[in-house]
PDB file of N, CA and C in Angstrom:
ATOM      1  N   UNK A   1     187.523  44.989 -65.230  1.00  0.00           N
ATOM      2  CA  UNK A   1     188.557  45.703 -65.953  1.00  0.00           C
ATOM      3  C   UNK A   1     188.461  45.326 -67.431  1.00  0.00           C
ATOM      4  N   UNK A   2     188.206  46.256 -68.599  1.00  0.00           N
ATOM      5  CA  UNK A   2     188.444  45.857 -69.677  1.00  0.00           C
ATOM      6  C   UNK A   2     189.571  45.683 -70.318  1.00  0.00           C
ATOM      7  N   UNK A   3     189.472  44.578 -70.933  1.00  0.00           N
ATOM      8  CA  UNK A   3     190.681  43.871 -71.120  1.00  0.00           C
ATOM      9  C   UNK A   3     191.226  44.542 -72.737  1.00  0.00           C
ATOM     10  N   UNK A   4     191.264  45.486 -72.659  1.00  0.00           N
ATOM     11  CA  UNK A   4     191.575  46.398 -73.935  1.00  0.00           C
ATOM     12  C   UNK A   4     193.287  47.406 -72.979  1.00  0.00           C
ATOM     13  N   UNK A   5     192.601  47.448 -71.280  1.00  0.00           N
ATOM     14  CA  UNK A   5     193.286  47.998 -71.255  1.00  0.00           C
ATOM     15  C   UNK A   5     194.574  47.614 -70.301  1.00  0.00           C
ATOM     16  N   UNK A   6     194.496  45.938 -70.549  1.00  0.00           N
ATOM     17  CA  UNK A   6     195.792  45.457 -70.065  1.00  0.00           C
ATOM     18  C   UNK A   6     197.316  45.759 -70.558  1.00  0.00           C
ATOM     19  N   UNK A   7     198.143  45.133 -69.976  1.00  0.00           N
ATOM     20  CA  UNK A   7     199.589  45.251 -70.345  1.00  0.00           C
ATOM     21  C   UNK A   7     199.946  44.838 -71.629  1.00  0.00           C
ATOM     22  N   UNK A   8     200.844  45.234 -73.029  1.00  0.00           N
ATOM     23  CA  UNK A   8     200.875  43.592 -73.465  1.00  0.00           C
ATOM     24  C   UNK A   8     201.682  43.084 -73.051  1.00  0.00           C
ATOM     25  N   UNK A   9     202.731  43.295 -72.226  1.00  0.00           N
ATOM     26  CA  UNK A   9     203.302  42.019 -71.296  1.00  0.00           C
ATOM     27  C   UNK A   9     202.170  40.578 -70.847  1.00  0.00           C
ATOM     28  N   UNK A  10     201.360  41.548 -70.085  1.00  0.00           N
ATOM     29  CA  UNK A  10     200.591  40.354 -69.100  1.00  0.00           C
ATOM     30  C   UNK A  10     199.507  39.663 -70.193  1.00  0.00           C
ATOM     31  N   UNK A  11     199.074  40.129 -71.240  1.00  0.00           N
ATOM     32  CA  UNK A  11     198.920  38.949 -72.572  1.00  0.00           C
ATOM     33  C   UNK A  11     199.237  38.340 -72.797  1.00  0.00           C
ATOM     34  N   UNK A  12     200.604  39.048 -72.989  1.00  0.00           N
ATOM     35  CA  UNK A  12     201.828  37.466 -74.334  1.00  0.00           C
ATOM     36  C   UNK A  12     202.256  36.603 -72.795  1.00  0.00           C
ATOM     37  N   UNK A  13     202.520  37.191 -71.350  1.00  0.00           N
ATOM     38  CA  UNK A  13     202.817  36.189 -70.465  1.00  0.00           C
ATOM     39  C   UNK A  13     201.619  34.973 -70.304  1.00  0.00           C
ATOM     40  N   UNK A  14     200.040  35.472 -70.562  1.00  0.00           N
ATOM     41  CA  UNK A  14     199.139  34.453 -70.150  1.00  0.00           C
ATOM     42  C   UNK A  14     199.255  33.809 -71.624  1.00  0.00           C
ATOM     43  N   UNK A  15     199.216  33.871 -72.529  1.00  0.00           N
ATOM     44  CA  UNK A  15     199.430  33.050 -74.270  1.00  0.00           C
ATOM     45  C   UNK A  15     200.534  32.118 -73.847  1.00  0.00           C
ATOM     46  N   UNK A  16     201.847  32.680 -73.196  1.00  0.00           N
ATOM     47  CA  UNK A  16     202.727  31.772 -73.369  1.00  0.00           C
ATOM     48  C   UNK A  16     202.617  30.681 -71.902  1.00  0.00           C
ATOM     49  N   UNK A  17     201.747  30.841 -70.906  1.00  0.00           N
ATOM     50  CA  UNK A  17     201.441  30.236 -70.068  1.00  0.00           C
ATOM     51  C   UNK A  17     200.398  28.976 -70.320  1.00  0.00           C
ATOM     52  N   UNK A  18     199.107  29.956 -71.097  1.00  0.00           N
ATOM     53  CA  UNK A  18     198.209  28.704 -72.511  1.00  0.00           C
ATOM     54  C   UNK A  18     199.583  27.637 -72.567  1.00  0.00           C
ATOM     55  N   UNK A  19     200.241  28.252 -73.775  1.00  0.00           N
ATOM     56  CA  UNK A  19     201.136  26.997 -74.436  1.00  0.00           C
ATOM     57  C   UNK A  19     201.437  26.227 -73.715  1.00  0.00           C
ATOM     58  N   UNK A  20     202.606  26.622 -72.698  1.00  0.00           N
ATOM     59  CA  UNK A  20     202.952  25.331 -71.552  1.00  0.00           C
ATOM     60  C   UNK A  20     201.981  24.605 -71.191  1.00  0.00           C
ATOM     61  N   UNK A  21     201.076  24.680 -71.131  1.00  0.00           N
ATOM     62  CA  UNK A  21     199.671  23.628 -70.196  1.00  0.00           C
ATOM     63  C   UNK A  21     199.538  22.611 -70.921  1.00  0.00           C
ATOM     64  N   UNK A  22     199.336  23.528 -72.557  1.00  0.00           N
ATOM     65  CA  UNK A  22     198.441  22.989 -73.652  1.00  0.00           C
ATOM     66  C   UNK A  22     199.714  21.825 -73.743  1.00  0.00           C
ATOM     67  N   UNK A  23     200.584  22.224 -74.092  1.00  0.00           N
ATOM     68  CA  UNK A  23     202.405  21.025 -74.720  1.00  0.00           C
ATOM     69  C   UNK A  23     201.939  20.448 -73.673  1.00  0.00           C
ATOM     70  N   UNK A  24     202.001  20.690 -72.368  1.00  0.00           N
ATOM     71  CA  UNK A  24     202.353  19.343 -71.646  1.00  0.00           C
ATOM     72  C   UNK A  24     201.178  18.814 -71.556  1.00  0.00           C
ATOM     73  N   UNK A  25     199.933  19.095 -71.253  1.00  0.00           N
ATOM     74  CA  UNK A  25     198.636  18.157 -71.599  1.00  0.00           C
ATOM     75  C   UNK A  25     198.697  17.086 -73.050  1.00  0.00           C
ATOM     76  N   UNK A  26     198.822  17.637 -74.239  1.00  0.00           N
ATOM     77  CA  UNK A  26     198.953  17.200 -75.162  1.00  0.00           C
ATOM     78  C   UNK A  26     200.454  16.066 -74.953  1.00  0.00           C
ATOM     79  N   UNK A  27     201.629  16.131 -74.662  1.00  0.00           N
ATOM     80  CA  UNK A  27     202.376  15.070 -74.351  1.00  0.00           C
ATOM     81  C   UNK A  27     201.618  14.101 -73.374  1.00  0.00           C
ATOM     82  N   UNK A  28     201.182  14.626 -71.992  1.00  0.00           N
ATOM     83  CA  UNK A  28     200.725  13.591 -71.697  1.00  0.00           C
ATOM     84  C   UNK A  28     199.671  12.506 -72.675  1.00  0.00           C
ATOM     85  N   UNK A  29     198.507  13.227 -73.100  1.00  0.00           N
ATOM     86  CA  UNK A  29     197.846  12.584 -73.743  1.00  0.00           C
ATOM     87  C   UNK A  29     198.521  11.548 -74.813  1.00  0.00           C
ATOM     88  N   UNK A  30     199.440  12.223 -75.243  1.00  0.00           N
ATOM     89  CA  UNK A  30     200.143  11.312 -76.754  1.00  0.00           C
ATOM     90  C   UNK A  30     200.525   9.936 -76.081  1.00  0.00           C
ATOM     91  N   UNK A  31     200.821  10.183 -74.552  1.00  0.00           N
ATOM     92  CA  UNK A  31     202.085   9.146 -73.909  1.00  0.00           C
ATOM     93  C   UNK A  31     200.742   7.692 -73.731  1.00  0.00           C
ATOM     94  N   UNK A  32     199.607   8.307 -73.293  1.00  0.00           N
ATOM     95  CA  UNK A  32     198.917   7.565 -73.033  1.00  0.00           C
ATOM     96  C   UNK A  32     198.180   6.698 -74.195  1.00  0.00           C
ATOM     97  N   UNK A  33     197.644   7.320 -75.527  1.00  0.00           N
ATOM     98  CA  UNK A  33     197.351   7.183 -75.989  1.00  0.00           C
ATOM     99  C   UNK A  33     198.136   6.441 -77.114  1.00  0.00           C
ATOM    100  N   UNK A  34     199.207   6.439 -77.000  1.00  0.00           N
ATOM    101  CA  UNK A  34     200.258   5.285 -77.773  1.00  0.00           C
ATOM    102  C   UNK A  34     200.663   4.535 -77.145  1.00  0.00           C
ATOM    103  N   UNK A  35     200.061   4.339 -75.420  1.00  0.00           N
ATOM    104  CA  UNK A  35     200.181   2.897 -75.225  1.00  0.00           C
ATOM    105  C   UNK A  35     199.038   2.120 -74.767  1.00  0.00           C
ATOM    106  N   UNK A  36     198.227   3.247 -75.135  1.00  0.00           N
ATOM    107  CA  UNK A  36     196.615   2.151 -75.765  1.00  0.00           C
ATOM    108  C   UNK A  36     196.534   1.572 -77.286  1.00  0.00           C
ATOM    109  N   UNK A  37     197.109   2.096 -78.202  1.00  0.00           N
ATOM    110  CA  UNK A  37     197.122   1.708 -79.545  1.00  0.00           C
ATOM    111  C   UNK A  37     198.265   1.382 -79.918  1.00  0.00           C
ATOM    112  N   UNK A  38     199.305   0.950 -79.155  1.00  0.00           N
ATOM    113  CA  UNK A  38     200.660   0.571 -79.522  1.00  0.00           C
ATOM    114  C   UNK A  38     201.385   1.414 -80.668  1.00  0.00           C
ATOM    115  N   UNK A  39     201.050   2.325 -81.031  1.00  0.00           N
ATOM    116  CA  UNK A  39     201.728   2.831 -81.790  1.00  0.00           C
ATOM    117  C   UNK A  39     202.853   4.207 -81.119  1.00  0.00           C
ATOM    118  N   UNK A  40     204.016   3.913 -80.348  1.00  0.00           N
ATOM    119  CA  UNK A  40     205.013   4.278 -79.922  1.00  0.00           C
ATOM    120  C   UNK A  40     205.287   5.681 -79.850  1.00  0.00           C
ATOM    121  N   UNK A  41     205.678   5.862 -80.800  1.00  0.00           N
ATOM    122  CA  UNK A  41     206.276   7.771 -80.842  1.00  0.00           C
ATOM    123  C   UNK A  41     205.075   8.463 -81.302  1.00  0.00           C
ATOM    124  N   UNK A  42     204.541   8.104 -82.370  1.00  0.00           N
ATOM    125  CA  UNK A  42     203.287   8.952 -83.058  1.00  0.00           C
ATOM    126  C   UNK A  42     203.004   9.972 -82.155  1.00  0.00           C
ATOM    127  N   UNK A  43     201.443   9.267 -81.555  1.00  0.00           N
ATOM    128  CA  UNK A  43     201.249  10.660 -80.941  1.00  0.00           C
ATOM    129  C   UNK A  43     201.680  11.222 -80.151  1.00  0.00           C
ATOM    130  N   UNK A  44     202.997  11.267 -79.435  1.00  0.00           N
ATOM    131  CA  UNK A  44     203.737  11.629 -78.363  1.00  0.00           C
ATOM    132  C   UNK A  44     204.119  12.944 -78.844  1.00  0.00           C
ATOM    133  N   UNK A  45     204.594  12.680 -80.219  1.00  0.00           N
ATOM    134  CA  UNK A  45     205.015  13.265 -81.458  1.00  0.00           C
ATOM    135  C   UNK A  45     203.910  14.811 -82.107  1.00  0.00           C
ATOM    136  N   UNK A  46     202.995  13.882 -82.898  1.00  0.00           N
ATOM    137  CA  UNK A  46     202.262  14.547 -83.355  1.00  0.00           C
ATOM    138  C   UNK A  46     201.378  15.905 -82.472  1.00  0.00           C
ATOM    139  N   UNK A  47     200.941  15.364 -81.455  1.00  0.00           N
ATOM    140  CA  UNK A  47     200.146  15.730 -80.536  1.00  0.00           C
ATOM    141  C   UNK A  47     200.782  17.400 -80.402  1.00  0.00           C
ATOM    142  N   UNK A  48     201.910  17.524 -79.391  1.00  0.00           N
ATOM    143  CA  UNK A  48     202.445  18.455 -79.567  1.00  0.00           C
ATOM    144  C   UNK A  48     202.528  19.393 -80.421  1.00  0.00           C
ATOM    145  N   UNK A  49     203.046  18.791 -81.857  1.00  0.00           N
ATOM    146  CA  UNK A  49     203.336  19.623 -82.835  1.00  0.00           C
ATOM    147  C   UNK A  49     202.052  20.575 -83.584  1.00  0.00           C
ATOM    148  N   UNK A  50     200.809  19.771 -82.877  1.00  0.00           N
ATOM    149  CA  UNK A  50     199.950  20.280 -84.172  1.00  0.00           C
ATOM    150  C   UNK A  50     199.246  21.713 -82.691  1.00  0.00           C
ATOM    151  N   UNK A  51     199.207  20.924 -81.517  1.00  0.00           N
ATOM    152  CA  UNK A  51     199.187  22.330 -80.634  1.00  0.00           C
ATOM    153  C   UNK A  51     200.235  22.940 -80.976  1.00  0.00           C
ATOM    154  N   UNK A  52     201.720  23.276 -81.001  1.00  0.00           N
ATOM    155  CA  UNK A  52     202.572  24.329 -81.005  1.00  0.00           C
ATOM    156  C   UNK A  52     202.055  24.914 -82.756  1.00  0.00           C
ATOM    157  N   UNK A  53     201.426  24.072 -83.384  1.00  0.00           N
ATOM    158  CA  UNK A  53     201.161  24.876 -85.126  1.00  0.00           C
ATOM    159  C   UNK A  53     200.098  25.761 -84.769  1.00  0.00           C
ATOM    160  N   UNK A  54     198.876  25.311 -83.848  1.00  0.00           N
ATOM    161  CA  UNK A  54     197.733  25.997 -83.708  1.00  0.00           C
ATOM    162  C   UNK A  54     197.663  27.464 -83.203  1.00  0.00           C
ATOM    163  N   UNK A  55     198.931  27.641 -82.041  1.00  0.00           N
ATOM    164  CA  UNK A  55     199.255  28.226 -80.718  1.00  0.00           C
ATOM    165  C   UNK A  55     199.733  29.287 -81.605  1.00  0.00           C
ATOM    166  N   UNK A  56     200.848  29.201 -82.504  1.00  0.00           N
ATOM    167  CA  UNK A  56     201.746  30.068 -83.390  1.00  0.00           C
ATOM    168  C   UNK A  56     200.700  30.340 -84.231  1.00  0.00           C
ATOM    169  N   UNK A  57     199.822  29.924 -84.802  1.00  0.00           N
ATOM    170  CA  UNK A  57     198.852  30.371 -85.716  1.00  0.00           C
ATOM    171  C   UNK A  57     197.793  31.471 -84.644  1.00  0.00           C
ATOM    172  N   UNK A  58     197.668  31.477 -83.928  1.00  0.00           N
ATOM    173  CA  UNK A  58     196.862  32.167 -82.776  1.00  0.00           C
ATOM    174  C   UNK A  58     197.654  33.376 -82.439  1.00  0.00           C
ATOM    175  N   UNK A  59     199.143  33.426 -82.108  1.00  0.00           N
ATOM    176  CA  UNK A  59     199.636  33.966 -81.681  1.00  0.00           C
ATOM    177  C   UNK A  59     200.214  35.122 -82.949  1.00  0.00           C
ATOM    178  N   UNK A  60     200.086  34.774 -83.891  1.00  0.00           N
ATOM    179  CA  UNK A  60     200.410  35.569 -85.028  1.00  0.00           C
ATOM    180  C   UNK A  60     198.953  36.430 -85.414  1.00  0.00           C
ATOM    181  N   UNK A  61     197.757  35.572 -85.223  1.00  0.00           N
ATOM    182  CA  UNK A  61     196.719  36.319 -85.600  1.00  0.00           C
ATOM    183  C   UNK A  61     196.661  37.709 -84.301  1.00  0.00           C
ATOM    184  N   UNK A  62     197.005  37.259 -83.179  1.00  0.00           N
ATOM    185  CA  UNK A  62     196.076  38.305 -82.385  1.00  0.00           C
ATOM    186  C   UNK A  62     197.523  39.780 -82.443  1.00  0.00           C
ATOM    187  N   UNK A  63     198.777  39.300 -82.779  1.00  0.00           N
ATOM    188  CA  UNK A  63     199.937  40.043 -83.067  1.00  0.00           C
ATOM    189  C   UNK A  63     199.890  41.131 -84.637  1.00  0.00           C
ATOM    190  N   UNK A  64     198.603  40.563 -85.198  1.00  0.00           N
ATOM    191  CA  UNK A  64     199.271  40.994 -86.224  1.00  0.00           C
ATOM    192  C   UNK A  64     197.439  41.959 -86.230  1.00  0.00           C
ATOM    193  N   UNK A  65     196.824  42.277 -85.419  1.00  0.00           N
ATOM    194  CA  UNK A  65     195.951  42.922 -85.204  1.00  0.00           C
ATOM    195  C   UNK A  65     195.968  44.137 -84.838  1.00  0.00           C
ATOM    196  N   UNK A  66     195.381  45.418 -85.470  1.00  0.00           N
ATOM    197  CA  UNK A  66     195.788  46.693 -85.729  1.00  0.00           C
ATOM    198  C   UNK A  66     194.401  46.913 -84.785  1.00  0.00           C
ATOM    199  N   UNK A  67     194.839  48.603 -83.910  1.00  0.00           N
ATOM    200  CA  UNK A  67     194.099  49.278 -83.378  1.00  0.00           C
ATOM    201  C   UNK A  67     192.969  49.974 -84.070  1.00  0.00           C
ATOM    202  N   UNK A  68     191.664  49.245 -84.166  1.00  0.00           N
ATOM    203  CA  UNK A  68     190.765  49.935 -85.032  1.00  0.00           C
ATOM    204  C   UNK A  68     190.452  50.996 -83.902  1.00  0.00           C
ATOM    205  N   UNK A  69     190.853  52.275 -84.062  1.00  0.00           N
ATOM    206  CA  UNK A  69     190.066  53.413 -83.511  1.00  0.00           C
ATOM    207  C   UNK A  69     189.359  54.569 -84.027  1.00  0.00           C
TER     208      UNK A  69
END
């Protein structure tokens, strides 16, 4: 099936399904990884934020993409 001629429901539902995985992979990782380097909140912190910057930067590019026909 070409994927030109999906829903955009069932897009923005699999993008916003991405995100959830990505946040909670990335928390886990932060959790672990600040208590290998003792440094506490940081990446618990950071980790997240710079996936939810990437995700919104992604999600604006493929939104803001016009039907070349």
């Amino acid at each position: 099936m070409d994927p030109k001629n999906y829903s955009p429901w069932l897009r923005y539902l699999g993008v916003s399904a991405q995100l959830l995985v990505l946040i909670a992979l990335s928390v886990f990782a932060g959790i672990k990884l600040d208590a290998k380097f003792s440094i506490s909140p940081l990446l618990t912190v950071a980790l997240p934020l710079l996936i939810l910057a990437a995700a919104f930067y992604k999600l604006i590019k493929e939104t803001g993409k016009k039907n070349k026909k």
